[in-house]
C-alpha atoms as a PDB file:
ATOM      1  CA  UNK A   1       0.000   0.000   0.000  1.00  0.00           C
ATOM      2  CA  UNK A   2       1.480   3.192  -0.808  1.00  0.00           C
ATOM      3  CA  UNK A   3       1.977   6.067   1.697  1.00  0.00           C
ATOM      4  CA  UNK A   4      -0.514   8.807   0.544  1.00  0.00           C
ATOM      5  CA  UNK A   5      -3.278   5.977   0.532  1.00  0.00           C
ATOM      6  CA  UNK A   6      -2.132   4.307   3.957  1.00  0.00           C
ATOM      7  CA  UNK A   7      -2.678   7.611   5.541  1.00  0.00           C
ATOM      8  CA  UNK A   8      -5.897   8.735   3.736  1.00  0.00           C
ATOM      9  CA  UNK A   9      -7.389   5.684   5.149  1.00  0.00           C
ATOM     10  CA  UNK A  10      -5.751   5.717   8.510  1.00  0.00           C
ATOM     11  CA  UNK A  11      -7.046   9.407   8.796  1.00  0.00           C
ATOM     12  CA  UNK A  12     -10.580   7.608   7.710  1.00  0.00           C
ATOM     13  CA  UNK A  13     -10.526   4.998  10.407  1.00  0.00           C
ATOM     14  CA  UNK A  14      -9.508   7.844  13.095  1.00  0.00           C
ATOM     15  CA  UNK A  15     -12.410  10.110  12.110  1.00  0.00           C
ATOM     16  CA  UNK A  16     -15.211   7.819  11.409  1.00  0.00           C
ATOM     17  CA  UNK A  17     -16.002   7.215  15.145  1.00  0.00           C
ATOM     18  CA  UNK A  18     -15.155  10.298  15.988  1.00  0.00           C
ATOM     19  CA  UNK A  19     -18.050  11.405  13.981  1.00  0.00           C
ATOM     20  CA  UNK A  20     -20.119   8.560  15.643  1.00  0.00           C
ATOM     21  CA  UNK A  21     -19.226   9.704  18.905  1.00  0.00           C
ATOM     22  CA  UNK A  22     -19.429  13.783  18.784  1.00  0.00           C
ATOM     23  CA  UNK A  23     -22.230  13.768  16.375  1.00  0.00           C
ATOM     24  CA  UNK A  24     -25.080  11.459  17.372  1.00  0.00           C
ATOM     25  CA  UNK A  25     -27.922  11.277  15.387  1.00  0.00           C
ATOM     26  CA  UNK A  26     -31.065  12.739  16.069  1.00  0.00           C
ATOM     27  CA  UNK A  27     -32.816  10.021  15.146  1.00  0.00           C
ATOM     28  CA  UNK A  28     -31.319   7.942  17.436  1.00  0.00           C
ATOM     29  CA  UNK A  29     -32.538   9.676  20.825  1.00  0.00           C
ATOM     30  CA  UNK A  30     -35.985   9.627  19.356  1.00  0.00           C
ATOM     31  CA  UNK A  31     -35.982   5.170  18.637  1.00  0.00           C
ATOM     32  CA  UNK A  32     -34.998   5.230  22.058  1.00  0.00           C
ATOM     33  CA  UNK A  33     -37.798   6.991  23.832  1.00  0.00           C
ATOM     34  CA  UNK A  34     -39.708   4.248  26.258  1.00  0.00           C
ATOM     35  CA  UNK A  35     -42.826   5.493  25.117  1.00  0.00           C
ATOM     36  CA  UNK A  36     -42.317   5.101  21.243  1.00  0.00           C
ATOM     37  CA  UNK A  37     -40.919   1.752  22.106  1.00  0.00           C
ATOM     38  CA  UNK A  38     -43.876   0.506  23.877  1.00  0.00           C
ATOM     39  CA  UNK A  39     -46.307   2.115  21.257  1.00  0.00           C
ATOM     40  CA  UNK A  40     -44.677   0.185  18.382  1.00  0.00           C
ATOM     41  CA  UNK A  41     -44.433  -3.145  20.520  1.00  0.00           C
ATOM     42  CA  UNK A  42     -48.342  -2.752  21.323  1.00  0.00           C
ATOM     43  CA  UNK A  43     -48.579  -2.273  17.442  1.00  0.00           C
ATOM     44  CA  UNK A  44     -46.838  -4.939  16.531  1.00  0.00           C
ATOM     45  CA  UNK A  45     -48.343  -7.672  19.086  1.00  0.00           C
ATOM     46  CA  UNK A  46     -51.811  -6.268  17.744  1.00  0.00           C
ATOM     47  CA  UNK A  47     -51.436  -6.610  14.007  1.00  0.00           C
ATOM     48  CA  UNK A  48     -49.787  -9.987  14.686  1.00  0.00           C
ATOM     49  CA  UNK A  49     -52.216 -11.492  17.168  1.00  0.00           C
ATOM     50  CA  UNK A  50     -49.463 -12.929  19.266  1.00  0.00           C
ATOM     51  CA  UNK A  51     -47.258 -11.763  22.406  1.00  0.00           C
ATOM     52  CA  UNK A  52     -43.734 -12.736  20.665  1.00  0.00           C
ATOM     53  CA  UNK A  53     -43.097  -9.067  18.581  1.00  0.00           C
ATOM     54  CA  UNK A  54     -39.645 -10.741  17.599  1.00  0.00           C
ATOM     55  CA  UNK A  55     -41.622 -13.566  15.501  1.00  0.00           C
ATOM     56  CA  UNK A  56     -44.475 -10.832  14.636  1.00  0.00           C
ATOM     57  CA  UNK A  57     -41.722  -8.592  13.137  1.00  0.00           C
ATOM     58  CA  UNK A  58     -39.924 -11.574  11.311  1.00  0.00           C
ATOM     59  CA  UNK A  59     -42.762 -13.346   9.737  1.00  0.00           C
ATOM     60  CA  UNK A  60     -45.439 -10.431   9.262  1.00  0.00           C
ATOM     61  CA  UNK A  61     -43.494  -6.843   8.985  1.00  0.00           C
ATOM     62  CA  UNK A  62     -40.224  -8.189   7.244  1.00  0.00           C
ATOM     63  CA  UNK A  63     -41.590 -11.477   5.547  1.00  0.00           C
ATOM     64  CA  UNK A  64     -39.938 -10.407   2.690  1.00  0.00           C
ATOM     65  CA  UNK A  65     -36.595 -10.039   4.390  1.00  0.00           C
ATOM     66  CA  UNK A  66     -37.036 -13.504   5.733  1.00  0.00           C
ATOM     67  CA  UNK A  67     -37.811 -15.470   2.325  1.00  0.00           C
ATOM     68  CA  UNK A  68     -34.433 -14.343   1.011  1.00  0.00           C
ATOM     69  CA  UNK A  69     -32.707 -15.631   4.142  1.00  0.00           C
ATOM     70  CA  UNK A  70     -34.417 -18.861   4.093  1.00  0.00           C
ATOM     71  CA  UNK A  71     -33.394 -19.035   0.332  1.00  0.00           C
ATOM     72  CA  UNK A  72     -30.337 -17.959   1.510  1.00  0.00           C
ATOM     73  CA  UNK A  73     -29.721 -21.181   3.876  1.00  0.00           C
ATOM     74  CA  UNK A  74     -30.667 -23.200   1.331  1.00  0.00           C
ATOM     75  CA  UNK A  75     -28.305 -22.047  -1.265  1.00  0.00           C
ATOM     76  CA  UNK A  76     -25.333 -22.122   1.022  1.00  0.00           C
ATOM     77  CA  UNK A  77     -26.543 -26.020   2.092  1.00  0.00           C
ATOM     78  CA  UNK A  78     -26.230 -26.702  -1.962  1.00  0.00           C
ATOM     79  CA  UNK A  79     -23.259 -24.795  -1.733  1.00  0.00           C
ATOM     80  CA  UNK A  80     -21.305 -27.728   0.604  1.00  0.00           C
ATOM     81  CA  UNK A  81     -23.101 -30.248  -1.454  1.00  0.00           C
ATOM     82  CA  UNK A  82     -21.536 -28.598  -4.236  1.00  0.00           C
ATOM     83  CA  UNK A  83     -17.719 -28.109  -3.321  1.00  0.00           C
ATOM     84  CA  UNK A  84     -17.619 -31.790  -1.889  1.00  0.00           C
ATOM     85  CA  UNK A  85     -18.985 -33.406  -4.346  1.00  0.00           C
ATOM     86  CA  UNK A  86     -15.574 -34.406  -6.225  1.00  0.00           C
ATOM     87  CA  UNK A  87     -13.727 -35.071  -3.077  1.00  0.00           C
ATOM     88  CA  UNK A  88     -13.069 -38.375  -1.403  1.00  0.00           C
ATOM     89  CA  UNK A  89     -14.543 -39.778   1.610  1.00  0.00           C
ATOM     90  CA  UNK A  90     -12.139 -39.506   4.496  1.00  0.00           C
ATOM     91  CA  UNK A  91     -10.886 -42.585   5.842  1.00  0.00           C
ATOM     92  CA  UNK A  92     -10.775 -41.373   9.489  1.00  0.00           C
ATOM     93  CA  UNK A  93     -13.669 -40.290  11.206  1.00  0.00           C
ATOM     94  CA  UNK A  94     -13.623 -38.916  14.402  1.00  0.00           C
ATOM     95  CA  UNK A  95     -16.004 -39.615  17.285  1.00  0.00           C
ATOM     96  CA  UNK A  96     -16.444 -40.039  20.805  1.00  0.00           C
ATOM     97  CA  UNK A  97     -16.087 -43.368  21.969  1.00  0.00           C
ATOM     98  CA  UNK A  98     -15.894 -43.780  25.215  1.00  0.00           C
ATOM     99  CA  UNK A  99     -19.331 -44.389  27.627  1.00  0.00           C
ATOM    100  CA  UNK A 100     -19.766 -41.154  29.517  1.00  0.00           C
ATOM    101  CA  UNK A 101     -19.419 -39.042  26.516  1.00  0.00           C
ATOM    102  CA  UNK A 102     -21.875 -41.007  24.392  1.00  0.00           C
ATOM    103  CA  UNK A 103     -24.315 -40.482  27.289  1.00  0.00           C
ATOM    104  CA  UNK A 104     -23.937 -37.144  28.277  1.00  0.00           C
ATOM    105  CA  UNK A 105     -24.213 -36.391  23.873  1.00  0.00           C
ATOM    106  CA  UNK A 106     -27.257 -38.393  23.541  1.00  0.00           C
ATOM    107  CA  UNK A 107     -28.812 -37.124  26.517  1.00  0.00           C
ATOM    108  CA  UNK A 108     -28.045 -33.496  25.245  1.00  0.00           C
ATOM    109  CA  UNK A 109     -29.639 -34.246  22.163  1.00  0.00           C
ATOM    110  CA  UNK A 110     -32.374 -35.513  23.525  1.00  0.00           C
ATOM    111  CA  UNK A 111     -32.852 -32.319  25.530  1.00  0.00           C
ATOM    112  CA  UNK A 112     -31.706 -30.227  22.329  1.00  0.00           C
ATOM    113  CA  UNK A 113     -34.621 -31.795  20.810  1.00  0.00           C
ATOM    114  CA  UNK A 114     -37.427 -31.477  22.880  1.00  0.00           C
ATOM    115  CA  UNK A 115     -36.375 -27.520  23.137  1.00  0.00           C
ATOM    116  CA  UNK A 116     -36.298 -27.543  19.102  1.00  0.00           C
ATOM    117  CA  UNK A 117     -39.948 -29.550  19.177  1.00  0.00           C
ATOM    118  CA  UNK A 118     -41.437 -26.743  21.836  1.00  0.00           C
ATOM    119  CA  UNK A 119     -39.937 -23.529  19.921  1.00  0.00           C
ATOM    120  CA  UNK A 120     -41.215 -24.672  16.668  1.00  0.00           C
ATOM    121  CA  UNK A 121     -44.988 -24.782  17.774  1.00  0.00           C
ATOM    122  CA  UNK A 122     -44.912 -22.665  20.898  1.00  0.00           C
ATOM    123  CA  UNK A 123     -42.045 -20.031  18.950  1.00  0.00           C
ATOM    124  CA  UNK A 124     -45.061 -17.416  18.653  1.00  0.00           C
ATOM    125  CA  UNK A 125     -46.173 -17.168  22.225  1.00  0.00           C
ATOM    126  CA  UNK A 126     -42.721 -17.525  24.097  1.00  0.00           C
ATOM    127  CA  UNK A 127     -39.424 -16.195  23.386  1.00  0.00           C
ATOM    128  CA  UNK A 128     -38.354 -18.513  20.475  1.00  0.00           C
ATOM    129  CA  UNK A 129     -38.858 -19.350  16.761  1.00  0.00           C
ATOM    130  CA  UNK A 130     -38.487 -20.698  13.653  1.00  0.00           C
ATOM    131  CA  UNK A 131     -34.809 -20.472  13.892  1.00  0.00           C
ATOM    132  CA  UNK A 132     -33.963 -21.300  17.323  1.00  0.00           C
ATOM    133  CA  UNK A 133     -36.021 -24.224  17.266  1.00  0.00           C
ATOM    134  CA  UNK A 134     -33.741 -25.172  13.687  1.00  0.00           C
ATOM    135  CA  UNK A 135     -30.672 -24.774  15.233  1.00  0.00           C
ATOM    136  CA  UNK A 136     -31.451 -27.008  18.127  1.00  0.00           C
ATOM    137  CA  UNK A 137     -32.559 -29.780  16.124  1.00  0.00           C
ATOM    138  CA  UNK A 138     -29.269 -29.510  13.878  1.00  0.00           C
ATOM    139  CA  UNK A 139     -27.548 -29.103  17.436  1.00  0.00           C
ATOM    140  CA  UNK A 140     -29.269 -32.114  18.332  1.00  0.00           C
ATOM    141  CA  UNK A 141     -28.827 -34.320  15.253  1.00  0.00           C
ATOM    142  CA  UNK A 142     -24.667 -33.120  15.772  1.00  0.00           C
ATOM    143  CA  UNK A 143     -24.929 -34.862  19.086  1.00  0.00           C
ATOM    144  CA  UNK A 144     -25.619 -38.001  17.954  1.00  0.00           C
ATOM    145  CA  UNK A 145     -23.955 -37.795  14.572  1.00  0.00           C
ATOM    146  CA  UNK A 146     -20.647 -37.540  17.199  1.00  0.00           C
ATOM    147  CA  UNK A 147     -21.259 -40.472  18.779  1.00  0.00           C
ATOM    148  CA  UNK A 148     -22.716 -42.886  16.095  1.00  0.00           C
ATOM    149  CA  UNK A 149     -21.777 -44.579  12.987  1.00  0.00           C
ATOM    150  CA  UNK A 150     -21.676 -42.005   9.900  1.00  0.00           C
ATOM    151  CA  UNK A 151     -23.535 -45.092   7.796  1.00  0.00           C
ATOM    152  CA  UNK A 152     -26.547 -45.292  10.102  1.00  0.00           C
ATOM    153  CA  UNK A 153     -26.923 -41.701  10.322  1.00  0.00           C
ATOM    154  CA  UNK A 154     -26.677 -41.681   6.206  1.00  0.00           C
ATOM    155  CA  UNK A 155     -28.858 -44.641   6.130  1.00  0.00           C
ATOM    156  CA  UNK A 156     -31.737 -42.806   7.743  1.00  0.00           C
ATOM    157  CA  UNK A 157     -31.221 -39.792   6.145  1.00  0.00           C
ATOM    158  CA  UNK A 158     -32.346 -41.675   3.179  1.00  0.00           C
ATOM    159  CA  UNK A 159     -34.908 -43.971   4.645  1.00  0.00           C
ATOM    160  CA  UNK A 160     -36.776 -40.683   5.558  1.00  0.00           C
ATOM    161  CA  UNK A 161     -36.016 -38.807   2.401  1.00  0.00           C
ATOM    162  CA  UNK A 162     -34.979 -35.652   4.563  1.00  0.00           C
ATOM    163  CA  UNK A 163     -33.420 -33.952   1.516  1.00  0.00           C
ATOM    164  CA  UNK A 164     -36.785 -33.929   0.098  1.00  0.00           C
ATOM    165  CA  UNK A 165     -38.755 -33.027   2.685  1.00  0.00           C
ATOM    166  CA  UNK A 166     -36.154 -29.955   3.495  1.00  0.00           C
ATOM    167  CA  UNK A 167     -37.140 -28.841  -0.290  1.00  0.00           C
ATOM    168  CA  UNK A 168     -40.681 -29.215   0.196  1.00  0.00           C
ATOM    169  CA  UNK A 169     -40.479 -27.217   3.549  1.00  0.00           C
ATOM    170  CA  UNK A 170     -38.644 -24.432   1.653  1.00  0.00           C
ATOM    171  CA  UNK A 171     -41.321 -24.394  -1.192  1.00  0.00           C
ATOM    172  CA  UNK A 172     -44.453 -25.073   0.990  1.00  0.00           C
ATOM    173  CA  UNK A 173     -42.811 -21.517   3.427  1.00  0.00           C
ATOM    174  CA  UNK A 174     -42.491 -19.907  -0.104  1.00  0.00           C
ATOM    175  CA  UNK A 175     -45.754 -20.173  -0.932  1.00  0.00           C
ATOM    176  CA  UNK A 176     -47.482 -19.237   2.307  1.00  0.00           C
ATOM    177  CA  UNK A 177     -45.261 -16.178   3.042  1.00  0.00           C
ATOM    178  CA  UNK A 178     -46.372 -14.834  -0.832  1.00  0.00           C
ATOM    179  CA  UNK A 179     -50.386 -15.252   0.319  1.00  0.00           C
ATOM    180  CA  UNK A 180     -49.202 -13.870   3.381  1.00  0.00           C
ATOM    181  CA  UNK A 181     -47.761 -10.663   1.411  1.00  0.00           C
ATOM    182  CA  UNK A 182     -50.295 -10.746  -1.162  1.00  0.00           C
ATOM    183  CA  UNK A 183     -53.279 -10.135   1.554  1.00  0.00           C
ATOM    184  CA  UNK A 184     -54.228 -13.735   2.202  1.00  0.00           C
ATOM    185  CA  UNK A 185     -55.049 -13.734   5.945  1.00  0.00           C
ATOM    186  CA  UNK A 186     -55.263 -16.808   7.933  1.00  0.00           C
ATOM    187  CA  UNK A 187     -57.974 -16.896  10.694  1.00  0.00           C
ATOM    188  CA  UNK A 188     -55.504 -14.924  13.379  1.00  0.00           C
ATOM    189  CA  UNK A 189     -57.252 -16.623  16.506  1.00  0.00           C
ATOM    190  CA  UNK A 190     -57.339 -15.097  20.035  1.00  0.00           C
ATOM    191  CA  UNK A 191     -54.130 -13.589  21.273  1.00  0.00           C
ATOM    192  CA  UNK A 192     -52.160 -15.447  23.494  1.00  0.00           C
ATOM    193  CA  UNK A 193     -53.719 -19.245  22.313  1.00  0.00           C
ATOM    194  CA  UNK A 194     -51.561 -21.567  20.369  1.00  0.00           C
ATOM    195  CA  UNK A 195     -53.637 -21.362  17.143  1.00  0.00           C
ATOM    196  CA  UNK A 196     -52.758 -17.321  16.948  1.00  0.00           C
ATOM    197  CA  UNK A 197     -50.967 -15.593  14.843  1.00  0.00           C
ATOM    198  CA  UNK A 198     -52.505 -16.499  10.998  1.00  0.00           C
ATOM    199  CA  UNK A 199     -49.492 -17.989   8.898  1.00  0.00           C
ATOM    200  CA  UNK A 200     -46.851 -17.249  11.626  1.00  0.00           C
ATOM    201  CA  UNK A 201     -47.086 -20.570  13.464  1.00  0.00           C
ATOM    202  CA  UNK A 202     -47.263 -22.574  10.140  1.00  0.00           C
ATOM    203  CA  UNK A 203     -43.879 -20.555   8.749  1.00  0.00           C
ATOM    204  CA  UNK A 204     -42.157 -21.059  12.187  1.00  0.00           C
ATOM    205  CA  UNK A 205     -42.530 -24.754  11.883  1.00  0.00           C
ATOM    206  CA  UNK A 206     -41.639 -24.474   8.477  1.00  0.00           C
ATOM    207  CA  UNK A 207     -38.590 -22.972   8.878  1.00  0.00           C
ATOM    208  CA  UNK A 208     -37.636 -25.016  11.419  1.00  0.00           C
ATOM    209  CA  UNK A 209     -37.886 -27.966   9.516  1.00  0.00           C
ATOM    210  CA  UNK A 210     -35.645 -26.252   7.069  1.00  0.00           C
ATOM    211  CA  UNK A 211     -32.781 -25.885   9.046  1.00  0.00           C
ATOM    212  CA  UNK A 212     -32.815 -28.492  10.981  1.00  0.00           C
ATOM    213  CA  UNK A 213     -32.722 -30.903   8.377  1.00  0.00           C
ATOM    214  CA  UNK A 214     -30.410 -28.177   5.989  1.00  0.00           C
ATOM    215  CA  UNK A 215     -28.005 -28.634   8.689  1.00  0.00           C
ATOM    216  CA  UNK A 216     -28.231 -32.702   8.680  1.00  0.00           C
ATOM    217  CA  UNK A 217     -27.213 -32.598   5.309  1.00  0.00           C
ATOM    218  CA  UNK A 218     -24.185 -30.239   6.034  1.00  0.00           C
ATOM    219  CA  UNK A 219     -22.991 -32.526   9.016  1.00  0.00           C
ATOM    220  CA  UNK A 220     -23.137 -35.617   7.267  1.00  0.00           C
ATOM    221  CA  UNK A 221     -21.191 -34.076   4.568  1.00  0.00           C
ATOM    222  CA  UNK A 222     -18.667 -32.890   6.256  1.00  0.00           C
ATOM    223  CA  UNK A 223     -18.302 -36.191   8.370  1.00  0.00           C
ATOM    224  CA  UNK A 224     -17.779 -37.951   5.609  1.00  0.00           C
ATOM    225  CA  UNK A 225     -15.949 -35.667   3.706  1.00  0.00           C
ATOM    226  CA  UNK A 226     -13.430 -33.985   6.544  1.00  0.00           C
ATOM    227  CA  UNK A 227     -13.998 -36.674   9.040  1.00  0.00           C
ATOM    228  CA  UNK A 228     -14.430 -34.071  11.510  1.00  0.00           C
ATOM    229  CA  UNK A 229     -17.654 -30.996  12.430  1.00  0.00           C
END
């Protein structure tokens, strides 16, 4: 890097958060009045007819935001499908062996996926979602993919045909977040009841589904593949 431009940008680092820090914006003091913050939560748990705002905002006032990031997912899943798909299986796999550890792993997945079970159908009404509830089945499905043979877990990959039912999860939570965006309203249901919140508790699940098994695929792959998570 040459010296004029090693400066210019060393002068840029120095003065951007000094501009943060001596200029605040305006804006800012206003998003964090209580009052506007408890007017737009009310709003939001109203128009979503459910008490979790954080799954109200996700799958009702940025559904469109949240297509793209379940397409997202599912493009980088292809993606490790993609870049592995000339290399050789690894010869060494490694797993825990020994007694404890395969008990205290299966018991945490067993745990991991009761939690995953619960924040997929109760995500809407308790702190929770879609996503959480994903990433604790895929944490739960790593827990035993650590401590069991890479051929069973393959073999019921397949026997259940999870790579298809992660695509039809992905197009089924395409489809009902367009009628969703479109103006095609679910019955909402009474606030606070687990058959609330129109589409949301149908996408949650959805989505869940979707990563869970997205991320089944990805550990398998890489077991087999790198021998290691």
């Amino acid at each position: 890097m040459k010296g004029p431009m090693k400066w210019l940008y060393i002068t840029a680092g120095i003065a951007l958060p000094i501009k943060i820090l001596l200029f605040s914006d305006s804006s800012a003091s206003v998003a964090a009045d209580p009052l506007m913050i408890t007017t737009a939560f009310k709003t939001i748990v109203q128009e979503s007819h459910i008490p979790n705002a954080v799954s109200g905002i996700i799958f009702r006032n940025r559904l469109y935001d949240t297509i793209f990031e379940v397409v997202v997912f599912t493009i980088a899943i292809m993606g490790v499908r993609f870049l592995l798909a000339n290399e050789r299986p690894t010869e060494t796999v490694y797993q825990f062996t020994d007694y404890p550890s395969v008990v205290l792993a299966r018991l945490g997945a067993t745990i991991a996926a009761l939690v995953s079970v619960e924040l997929a159908i109760r995500g809407h009404l308790s702190p929770g979602g879609g996503f959480a509830a994903g990433v604790a089945g895929g944490t739960a499905i790593g827990l035993v993919a650590i401590t069991s043979s890479v051929d069973w877990m393959e073999a019921i990959y397949q026997r259940w045909h999870a790579s298809a039912w992660e695509k039809i999860s992905v197009l089924v939570f395409i489809v009902l977040a367009v009628l969703s965006l479109v103006g095609v309203d679910f019955p909402s249901g009474e606030l606070g009841t687990l058959l609330s919140g129109g589409w949301i508790p149908l996408l949650n699940s959805l989505v869940a589904i979707k990563v869970a098994l997205g991320s089944w695929a990805a550990i398998l792959m890489f077991i087999r593949y790198r021998g290691l998570l």
